[in-house]
C-alpha atoms as a PDB file:
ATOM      1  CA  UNK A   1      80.578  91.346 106.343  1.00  0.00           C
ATOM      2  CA  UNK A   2      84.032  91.821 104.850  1.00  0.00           C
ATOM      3  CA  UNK A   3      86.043  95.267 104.885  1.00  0.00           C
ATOM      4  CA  UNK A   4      86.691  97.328 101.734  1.00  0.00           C
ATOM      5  CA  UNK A   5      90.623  98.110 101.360  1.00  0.00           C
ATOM      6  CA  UNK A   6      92.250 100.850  99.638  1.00  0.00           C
ATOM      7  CA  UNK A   7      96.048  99.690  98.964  1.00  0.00           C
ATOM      8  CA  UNK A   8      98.463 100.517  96.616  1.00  0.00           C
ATOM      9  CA  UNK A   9     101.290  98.341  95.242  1.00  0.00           C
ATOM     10  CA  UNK A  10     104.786  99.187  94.276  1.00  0.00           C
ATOM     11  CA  UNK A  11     107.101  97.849  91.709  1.00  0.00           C
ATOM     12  CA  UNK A  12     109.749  97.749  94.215  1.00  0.00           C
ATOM     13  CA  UNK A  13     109.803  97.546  98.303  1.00  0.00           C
ATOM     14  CA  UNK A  14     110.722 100.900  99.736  1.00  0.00           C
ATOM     15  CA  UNK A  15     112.287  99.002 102.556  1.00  0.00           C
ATOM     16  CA  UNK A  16     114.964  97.332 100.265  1.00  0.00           C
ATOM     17  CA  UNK A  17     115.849 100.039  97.800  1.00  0.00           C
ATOM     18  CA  UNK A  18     118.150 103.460  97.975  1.00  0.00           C
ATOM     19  CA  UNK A  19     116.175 106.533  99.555  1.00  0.00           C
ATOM     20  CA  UNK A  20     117.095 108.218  95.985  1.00  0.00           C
ATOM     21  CA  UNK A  21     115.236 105.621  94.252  1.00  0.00           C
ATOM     22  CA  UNK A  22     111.660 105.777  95.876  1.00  0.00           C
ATOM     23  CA  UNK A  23     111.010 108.754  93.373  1.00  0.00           C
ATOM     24  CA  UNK A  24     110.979 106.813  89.901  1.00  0.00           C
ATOM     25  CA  UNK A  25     109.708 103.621  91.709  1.00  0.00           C
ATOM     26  CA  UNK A  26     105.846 103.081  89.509  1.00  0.00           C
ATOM     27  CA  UNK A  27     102.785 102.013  91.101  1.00  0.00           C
ATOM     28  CA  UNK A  28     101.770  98.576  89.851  1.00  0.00           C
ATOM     29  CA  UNK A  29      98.011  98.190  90.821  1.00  0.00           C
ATOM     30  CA  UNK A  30      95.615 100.975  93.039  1.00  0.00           C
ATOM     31  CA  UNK A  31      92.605  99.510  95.101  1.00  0.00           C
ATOM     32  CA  UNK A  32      90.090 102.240  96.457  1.00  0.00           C
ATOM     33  CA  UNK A  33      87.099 100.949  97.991  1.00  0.00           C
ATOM     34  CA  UNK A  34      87.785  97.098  97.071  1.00  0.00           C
ATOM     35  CA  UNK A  35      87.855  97.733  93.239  1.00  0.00           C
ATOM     36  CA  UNK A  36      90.707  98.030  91.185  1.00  0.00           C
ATOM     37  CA  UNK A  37      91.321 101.913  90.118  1.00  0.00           C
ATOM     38  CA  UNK A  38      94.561 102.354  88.083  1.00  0.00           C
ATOM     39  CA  UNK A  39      96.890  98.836  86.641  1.00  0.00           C
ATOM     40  CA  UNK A  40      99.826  99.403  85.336  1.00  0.00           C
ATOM     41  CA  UNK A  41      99.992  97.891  81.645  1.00  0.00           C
ATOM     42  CA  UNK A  42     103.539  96.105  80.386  1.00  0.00           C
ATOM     43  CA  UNK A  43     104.567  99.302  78.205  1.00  0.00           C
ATOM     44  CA  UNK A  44     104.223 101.870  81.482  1.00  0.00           C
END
């Protein structure tokens, strides 16, 4: 049987961006459980 995931994706890599910047950086799409919770629309 397959495993649930809760994730979250980013609009930008934290990795590749200023330390300033993380705080306005949006959250694109939020998985809890397997099932999408929260997807960000084009006007967010």
């Amino acid at each position: 049987m397959g495993k649930l995931a809760d994730l979250t994706v980013l609009e930008h890599n934290l990795f590749e961006i200023p330390g300033d910047a993380i705080a306005e950086t949006k959250v694109d799409l939020t998985l809890v459980g397997g099932k999408v919770v929260f997807r960000r629309t084009e006007g967010e």
